[in-house]
C-alpha atoms as a PDB file:
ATOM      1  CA  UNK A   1       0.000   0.000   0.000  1.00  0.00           C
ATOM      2  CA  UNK A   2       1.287   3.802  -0.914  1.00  0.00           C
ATOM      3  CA  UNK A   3       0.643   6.927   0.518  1.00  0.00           C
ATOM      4  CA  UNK A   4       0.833   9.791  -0.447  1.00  0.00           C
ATOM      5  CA  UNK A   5       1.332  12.565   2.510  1.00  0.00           C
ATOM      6  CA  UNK A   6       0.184  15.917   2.250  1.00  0.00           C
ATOM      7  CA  UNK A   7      -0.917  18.510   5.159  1.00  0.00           C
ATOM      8  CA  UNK A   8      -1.019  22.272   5.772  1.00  0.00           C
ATOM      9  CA  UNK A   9      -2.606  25.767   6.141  1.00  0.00           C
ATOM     10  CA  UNK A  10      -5.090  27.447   4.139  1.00  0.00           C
ATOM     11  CA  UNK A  11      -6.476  31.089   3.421  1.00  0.00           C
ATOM     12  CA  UNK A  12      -4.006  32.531   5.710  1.00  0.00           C
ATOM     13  CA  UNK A  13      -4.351  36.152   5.127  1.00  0.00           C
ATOM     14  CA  UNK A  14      -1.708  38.763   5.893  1.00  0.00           C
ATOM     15  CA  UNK A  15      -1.401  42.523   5.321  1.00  0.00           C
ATOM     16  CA  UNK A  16       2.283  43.987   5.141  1.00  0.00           C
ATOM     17  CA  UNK A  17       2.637  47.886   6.226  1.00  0.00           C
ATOM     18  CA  UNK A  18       5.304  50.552   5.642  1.00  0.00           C
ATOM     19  CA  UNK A  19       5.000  53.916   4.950  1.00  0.00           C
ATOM     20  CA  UNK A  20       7.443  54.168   2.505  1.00  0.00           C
ATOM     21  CA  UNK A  21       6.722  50.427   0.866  1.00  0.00           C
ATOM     22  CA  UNK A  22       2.685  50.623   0.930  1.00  0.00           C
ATOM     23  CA  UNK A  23       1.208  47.719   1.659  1.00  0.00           C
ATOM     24  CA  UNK A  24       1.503  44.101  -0.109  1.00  0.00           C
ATOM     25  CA  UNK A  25      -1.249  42.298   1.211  1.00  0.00           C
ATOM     26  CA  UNK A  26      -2.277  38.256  -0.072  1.00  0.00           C
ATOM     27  CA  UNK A  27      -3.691  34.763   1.388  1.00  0.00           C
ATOM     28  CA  UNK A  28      -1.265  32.206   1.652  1.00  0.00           C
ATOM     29  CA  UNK A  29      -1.944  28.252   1.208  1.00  0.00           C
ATOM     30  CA  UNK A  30       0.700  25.905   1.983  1.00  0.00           C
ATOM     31  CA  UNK A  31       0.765  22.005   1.965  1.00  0.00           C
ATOM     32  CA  UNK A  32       3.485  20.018   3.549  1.00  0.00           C
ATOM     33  CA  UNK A  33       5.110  16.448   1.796  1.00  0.00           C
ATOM     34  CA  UNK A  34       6.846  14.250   3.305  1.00  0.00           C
ATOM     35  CA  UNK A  35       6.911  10.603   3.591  1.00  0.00           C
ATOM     36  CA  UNK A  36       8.511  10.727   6.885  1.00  0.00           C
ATOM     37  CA  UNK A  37       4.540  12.360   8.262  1.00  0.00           C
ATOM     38  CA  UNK A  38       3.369   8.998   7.959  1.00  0.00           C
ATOM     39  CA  UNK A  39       3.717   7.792  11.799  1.00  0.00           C
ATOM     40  CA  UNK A  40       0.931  10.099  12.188  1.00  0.00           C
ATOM     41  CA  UNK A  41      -1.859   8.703  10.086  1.00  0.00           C
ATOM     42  CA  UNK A  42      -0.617   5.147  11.014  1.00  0.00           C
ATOM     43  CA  UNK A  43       0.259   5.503  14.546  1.00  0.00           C
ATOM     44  CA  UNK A  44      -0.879   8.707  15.908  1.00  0.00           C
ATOM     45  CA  UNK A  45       2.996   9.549  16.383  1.00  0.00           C
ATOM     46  CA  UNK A  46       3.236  13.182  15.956  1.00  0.00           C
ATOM     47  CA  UNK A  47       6.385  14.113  16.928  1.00  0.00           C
ATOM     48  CA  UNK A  48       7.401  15.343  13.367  1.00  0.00           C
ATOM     49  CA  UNK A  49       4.230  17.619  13.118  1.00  0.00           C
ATOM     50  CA  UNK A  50       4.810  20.883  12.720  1.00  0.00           C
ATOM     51  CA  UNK A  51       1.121  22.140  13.986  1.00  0.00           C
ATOM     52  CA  UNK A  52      -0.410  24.011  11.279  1.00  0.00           C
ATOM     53  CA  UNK A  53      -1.092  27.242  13.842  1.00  0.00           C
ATOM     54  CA  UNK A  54       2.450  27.629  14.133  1.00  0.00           C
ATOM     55  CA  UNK A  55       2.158  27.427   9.890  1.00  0.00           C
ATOM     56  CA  UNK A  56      -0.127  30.321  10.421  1.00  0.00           C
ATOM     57  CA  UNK A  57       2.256  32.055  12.685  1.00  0.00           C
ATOM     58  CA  UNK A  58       5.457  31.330  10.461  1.00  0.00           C
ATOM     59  CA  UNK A  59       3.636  32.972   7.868  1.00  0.00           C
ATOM     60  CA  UNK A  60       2.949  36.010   9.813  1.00  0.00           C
ATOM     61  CA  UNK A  61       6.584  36.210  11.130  1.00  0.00           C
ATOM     62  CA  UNK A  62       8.304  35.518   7.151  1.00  0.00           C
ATOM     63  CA  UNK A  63       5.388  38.423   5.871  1.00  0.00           C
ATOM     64  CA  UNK A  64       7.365  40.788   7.967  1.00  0.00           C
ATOM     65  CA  UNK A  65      11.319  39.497   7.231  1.00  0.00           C
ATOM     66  CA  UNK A  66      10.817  38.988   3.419  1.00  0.00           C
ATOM     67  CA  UNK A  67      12.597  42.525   1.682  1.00  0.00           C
ATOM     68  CA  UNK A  68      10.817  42.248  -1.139  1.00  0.00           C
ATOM     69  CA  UNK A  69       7.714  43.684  -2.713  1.00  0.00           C
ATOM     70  CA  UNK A  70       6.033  40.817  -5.095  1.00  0.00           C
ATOM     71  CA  UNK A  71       3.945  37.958  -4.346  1.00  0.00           C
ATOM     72  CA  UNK A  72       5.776  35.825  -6.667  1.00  0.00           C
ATOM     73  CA  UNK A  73       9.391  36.620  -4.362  1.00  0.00           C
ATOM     74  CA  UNK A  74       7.124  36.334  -1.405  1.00  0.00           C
ATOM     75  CA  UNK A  75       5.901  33.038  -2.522  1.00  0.00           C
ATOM     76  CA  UNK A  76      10.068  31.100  -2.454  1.00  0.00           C
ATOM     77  CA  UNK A  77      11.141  33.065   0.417  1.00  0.00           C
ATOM     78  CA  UNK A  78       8.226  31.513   2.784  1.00  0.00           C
ATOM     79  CA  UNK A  79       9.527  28.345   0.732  1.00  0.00           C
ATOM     80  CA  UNK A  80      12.849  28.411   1.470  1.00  0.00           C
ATOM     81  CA  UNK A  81      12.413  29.675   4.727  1.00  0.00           C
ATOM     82  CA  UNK A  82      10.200  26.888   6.098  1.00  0.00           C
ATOM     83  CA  UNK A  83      12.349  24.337   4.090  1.00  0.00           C
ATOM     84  CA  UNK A  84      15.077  25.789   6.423  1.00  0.00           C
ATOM     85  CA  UNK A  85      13.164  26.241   9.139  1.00  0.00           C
ATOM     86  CA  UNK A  86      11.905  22.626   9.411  1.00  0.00           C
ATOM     87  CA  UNK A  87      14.264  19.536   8.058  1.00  0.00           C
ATOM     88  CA  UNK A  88      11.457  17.291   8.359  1.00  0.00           C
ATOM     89  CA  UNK A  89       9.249  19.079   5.209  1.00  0.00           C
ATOM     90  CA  UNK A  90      10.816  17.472   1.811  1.00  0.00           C
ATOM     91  CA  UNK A  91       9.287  19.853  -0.498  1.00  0.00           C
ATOM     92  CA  UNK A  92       6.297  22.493   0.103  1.00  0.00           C
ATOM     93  CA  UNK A  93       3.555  23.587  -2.452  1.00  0.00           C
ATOM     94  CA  UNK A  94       2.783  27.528  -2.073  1.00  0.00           C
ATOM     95  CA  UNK A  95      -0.296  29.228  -3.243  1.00  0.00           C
ATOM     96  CA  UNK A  96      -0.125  33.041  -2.625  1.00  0.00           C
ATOM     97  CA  UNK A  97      -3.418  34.831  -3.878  1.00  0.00           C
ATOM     98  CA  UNK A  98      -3.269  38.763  -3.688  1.00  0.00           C
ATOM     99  CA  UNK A  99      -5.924  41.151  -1.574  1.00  0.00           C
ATOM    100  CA  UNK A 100      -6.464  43.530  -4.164  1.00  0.00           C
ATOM    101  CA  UNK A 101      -6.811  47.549  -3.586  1.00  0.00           C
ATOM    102  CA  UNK A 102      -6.880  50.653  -5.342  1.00  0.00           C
ATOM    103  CA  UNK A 103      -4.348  53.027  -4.496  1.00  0.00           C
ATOM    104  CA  UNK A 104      -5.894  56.652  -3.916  1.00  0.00           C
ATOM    105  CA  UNK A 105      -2.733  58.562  -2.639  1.00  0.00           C
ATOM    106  CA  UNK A 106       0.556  57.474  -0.979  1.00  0.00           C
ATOM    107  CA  UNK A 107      -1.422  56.584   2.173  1.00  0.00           C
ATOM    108  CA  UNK A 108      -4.720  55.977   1.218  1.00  0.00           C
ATOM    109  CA  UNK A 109      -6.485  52.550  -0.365  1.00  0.00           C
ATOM    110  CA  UNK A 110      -9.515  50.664  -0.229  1.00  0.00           C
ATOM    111  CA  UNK A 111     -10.293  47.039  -0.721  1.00  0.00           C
ATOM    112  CA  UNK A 112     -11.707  46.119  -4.251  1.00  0.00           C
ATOM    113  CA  UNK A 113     -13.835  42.639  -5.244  1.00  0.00           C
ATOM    114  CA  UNK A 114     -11.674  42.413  -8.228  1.00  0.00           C
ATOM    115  CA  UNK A 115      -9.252  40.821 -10.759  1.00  0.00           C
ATOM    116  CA  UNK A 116      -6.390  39.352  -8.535  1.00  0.00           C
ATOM    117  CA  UNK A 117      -2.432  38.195  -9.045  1.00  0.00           C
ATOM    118  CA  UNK A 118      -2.370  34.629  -8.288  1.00  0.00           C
ATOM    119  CA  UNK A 119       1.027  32.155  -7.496  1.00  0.00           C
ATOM    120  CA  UNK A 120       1.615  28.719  -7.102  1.00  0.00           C
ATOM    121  CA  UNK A 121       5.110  27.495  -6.337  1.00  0.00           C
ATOM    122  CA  UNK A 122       6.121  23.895  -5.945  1.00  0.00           C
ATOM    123  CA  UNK A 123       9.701  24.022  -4.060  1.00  0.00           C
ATOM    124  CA  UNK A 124      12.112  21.227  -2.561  1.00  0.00           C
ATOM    125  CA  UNK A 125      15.907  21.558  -0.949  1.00  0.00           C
ATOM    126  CA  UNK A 126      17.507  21.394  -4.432  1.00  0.00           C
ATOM    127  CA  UNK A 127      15.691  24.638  -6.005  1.00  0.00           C
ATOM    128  CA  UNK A 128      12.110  25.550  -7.504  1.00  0.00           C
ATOM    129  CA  UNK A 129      10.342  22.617  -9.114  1.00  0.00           C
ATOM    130  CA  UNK A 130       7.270  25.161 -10.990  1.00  0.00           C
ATOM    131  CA  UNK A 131       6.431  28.434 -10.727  1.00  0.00           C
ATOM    132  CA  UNK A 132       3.114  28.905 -12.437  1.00  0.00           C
ATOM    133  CA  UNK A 133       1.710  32.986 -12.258  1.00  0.00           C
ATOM    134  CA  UNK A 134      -1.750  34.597 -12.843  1.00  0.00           C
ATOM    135  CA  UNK A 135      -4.031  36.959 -13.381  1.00  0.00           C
ATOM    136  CA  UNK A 136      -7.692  35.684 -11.597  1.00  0.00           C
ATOM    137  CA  UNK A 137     -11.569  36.959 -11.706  1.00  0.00           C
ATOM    138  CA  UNK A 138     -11.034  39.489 -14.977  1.00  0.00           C
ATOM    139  CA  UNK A 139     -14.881  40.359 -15.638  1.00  0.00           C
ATOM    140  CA  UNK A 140     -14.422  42.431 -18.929  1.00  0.00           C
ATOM    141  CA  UNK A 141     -17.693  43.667 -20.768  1.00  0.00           C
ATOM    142  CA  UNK A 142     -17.553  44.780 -24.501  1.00  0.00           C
ATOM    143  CA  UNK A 143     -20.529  46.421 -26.613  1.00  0.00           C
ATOM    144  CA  UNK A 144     -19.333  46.284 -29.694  1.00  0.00           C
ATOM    145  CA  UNK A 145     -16.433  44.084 -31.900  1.00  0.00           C
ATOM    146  CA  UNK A 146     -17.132  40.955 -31.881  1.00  0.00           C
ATOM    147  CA  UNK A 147     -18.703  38.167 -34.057  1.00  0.00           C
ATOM    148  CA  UNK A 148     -19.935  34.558 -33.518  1.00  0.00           C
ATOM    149  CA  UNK A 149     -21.307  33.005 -37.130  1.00  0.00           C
ATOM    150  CA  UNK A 150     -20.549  30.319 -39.583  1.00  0.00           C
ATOM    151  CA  UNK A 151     -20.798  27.462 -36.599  1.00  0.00           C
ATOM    152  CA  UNK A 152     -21.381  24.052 -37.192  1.00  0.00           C
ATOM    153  CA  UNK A 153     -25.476  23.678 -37.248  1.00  0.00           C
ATOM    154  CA  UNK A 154     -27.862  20.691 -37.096  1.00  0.00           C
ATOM    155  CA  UNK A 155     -30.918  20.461 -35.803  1.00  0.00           C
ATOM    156  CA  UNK A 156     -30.107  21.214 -32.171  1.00  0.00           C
ATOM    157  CA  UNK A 157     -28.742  24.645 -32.839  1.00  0.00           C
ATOM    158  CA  UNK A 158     -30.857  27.410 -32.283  1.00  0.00           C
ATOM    159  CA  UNK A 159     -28.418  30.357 -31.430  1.00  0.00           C
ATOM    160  CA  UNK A 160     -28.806  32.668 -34.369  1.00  0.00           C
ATOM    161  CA  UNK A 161     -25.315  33.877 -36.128  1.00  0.00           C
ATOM    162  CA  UNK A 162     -24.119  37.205 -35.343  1.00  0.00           C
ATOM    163  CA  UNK A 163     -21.830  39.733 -37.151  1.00  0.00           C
ATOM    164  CA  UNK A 164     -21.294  42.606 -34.242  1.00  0.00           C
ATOM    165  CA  UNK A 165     -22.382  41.699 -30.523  1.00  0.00           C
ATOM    166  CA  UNK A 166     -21.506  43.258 -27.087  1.00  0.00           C
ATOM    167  CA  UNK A 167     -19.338  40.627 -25.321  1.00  0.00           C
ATOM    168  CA  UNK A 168     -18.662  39.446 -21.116  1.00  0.00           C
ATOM    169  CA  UNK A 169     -16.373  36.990 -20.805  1.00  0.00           C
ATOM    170  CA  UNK A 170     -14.818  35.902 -17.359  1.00  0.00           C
ATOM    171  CA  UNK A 171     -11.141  35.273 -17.821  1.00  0.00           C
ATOM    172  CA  UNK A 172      -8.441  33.905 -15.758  1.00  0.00           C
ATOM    173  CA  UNK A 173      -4.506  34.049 -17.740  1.00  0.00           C
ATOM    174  CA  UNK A 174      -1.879  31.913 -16.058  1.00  0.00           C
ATOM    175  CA  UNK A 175       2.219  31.844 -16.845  1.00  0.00           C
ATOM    176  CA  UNK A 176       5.099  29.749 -16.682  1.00  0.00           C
ATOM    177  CA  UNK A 177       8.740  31.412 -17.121  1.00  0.00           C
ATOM    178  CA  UNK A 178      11.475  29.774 -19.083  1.00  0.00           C
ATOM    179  CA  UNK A 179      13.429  30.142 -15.741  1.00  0.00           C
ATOM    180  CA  UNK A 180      11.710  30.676 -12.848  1.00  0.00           C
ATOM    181  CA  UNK A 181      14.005  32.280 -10.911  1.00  0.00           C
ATOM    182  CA  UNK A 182      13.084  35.229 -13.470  1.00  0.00           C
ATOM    183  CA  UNK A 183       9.713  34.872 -11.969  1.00  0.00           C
ATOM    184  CA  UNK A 184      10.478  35.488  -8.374  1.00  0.00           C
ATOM    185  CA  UNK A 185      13.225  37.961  -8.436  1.00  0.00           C
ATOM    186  CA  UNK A 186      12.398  41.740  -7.534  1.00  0.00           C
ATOM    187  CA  UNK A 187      13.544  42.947 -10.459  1.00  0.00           C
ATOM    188  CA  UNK A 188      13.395  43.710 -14.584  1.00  0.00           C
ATOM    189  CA  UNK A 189      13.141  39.703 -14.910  1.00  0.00           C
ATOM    190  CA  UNK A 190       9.750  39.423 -13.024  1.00  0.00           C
ATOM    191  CA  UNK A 191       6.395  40.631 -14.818  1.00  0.00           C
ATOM    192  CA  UNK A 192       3.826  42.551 -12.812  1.00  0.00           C
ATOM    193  CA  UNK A 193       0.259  40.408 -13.240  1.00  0.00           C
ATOM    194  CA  UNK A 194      -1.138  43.475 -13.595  1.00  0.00           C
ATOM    195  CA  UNK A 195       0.721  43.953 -16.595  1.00  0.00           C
ATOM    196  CA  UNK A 196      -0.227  41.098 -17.909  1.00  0.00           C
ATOM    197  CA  UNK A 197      -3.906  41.726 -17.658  1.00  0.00           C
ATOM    198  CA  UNK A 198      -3.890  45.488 -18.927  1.00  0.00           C
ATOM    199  CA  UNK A 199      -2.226  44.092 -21.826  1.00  0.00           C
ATOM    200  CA  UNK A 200      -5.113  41.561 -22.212  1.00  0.00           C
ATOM    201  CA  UNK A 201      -7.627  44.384 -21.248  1.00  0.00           C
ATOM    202  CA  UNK A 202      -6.193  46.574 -24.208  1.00  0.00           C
ATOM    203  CA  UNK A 203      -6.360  43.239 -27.136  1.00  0.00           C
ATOM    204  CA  UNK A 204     -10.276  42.834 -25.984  1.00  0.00           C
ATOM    205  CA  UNK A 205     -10.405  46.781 -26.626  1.00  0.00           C
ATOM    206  CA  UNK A 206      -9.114  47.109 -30.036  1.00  0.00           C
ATOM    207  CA  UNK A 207      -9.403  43.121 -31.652  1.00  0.00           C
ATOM    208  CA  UNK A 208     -12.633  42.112 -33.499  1.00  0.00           C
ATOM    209  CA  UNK A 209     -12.639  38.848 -32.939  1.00  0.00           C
ATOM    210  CA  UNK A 210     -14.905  35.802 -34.351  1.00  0.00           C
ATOM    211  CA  UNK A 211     -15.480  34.007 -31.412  1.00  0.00           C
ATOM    212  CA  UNK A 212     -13.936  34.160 -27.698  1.00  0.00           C
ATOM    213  CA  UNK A 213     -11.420  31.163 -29.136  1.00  0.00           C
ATOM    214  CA  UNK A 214     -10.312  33.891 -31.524  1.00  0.00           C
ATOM    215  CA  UNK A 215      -9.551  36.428 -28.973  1.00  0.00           C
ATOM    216  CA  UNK A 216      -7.840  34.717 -26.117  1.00  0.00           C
ATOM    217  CA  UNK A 217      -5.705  33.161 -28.728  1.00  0.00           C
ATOM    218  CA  UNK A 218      -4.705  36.651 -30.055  1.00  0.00           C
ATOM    219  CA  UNK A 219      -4.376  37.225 -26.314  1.00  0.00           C
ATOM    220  CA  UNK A 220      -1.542  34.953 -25.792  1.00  0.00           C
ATOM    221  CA  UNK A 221       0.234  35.685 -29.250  1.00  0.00           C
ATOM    222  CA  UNK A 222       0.522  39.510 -27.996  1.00  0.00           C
ATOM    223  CA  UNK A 223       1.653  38.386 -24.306  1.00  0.00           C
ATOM    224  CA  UNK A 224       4.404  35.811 -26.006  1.00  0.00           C
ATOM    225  CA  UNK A 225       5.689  38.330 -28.170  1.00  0.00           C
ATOM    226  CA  UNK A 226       5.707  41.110 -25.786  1.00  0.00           C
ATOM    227  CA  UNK A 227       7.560  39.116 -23.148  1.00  0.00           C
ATOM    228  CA  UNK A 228      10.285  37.127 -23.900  1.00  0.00           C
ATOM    229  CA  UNK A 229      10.845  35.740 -20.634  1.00  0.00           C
ATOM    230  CA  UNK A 230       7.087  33.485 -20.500  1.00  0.00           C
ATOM    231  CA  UNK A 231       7.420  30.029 -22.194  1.00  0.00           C
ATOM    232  CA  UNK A 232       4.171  29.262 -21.543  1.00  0.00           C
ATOM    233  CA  UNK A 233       0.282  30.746 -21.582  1.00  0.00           C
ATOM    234  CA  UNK A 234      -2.740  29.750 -20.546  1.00  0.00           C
ATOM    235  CA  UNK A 235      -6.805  31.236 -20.723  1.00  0.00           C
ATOM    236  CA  UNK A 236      -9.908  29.937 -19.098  1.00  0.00           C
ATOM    237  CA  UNK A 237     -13.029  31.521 -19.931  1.00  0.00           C
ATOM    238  CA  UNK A 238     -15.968  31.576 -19.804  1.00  0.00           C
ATOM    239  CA  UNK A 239     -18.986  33.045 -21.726  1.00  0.00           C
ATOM    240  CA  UNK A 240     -21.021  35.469 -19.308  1.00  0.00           C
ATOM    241  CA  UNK A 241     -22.957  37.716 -22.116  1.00  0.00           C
ATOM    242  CA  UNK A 242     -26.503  38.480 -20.796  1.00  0.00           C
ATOM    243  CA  UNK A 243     -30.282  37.235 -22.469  1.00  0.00           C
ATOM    244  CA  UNK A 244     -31.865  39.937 -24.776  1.00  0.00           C
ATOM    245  CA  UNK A 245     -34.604  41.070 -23.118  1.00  0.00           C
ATOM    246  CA  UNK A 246     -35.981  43.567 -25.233  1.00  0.00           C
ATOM    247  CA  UNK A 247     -34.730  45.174 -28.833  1.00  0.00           C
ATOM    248  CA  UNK A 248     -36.038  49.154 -30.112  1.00  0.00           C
ATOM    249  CA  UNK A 249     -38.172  48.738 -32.912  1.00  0.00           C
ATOM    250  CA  UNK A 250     -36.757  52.325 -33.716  1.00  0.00           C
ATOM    251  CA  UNK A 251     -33.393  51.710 -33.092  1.00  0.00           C
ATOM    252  CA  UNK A 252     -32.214  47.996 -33.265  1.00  0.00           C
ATOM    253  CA  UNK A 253     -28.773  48.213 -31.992  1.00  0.00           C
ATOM    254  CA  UNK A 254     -30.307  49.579 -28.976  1.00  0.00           C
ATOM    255  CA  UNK A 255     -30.944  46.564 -26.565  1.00  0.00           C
ATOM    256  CA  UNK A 256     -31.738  45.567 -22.958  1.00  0.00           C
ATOM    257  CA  UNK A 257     -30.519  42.855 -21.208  1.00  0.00           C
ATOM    258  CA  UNK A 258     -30.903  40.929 -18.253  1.00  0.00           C
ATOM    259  CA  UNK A 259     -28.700  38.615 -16.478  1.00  0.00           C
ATOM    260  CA  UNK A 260     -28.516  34.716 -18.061  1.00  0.00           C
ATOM    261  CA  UNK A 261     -28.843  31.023 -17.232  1.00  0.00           C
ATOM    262  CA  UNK A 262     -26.726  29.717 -14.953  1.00  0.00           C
ATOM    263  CA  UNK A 263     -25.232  27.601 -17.774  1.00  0.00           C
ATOM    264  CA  UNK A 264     -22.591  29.268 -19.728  1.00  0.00           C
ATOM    265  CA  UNK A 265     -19.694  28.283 -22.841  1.00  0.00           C
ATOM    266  CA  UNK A 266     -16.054  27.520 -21.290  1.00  0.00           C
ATOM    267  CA  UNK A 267     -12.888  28.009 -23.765  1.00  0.00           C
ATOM    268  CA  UNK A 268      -9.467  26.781 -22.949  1.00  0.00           C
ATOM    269  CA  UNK A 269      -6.190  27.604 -24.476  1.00  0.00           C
ATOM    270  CA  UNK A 270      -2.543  26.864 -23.655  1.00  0.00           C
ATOM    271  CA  UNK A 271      -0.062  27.854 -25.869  1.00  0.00           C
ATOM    272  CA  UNK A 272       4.289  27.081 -25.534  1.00  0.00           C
ATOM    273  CA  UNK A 273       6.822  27.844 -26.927  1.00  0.00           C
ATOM    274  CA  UNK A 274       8.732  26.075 -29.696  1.00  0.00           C
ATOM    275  CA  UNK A 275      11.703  24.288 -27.735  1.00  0.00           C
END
């Protein structure tokens, strides 16, 4: 019989402050490996534990050591730091999920419900195993530019073909560096996720595209040739655009709307780059 061992902390949220620095505020999510945790499923032998409130605490304490200013550098020096810390852990996975908020002044911000930077790092004694990056929760609405017609039909269909429609999409974009050490450094290496999505936000802008599978693949040829340093992109969304409700007979193009089914169209899309 195998195991596989796996503990740890979730949604751990923290909230750095400096008055020069701002504030770099996230939710961490680690989970421990470690074949040597098994004693405690088998035998109730926890001597090896590390309790996950003094995860929580660790976290806390590393929040206010780490120099840096990303989530991504944040991310491997909690790694390395409980790798360090605690001999028994073999290798640690680390999800680090911003708190977003909008900047009003040097001192003032408020929370926002919206699009977040999102990390997952998988690291072990020897170095970094992945790095994988993102941009989370885009909700981006468009009224006009975009096309869905000449689809397969049989005699199921019943969505009518259209040349110009207003578009919301949900979107989530994720990254993978060539090296991933480019990823975590606080430097010209590392690319802000908020970057990365105003550089999506602009190719939903100005792109008429045929279908969503049209436009998050234009998506990811932009991102790959503006940034060398990604080898690899990916897109999940989803189709959010609203049920006409009611058309002007005077003026067609103007339309209400009302919120839709609960079902809605998913597209996926990774693309890498040629080794």
């Amino acid at each position: 019989m195998k195991a596989e061992i796996r503990y740890g902390k979730h949604n751990v949220s923290f909230y750095r402050t400096n008055p020069v620095r701002g504030l770099l505020a996230g939710r961490v999510s680690i989970d421990v490996f470690g074949d040597n945790f098994l004693p405690a499923y088998t035998q109730g032998d926890n001597r090896d534990v590390v309790a996950t409130d003094t995860m929580k605490n660790f976290v806390y304490a590393m929040a206010l050591d780490y120099p840096g200013d990303t989530h991504e550098g944040f991310a491997a020096f909690l790694g390395r730091r409980f790798l360090k810390t605690y001999p028994q852990m073999q290798w640690l996975r680390i999800q680090v999920q911003e708190i977003p908020f909008v900047q009003h002044s040097a001192k003032l911000l408020s929370p926002t419900d919206d699009d977040y930077g999102w990390v997952e790092l998988d690291i072990e004694r020897d170095g970094m195993r992945a790095l994988r990056c993102g941009r989370r929760n885009l909700r981006l609405v468009k009224l006009t530019g975009s096309a869905f017609k000449n689809f397969a039909r049989d005699a199921y269909t019943t969505l009518p073909e259209v040349s110009d429609r207003p578009l919301f999409i949900y979107l989530d974009v994720y990254w993978r560096y060539g090296r991933a050490d480019d990823g975590v450094a606080d430097g010209p290496t590392h690319i802000p996720s908020e970057v990365v999505r105003d550089s999506v936000i602009a190719t939903f802008d100005d792109f008429v595209s045929m279908s969503i599978q049209h436009l998050v693949h234009e998506m990811a040829i932009r991102l790959l040739d503006r940034f060398p340093a990604i080898s690899e992109l990916s897109f999940e969304a989803q189709n959010r655009l609203w049920d006409t409700s009611k058309v002007s007979e005077t003026d067609p193009v103007s339309k209400v709307f009302s919120d839709p089914k609960p079902a809605h169209g998913f597209i996926g899309l990774t693309l890498r780059r040629d080794a």
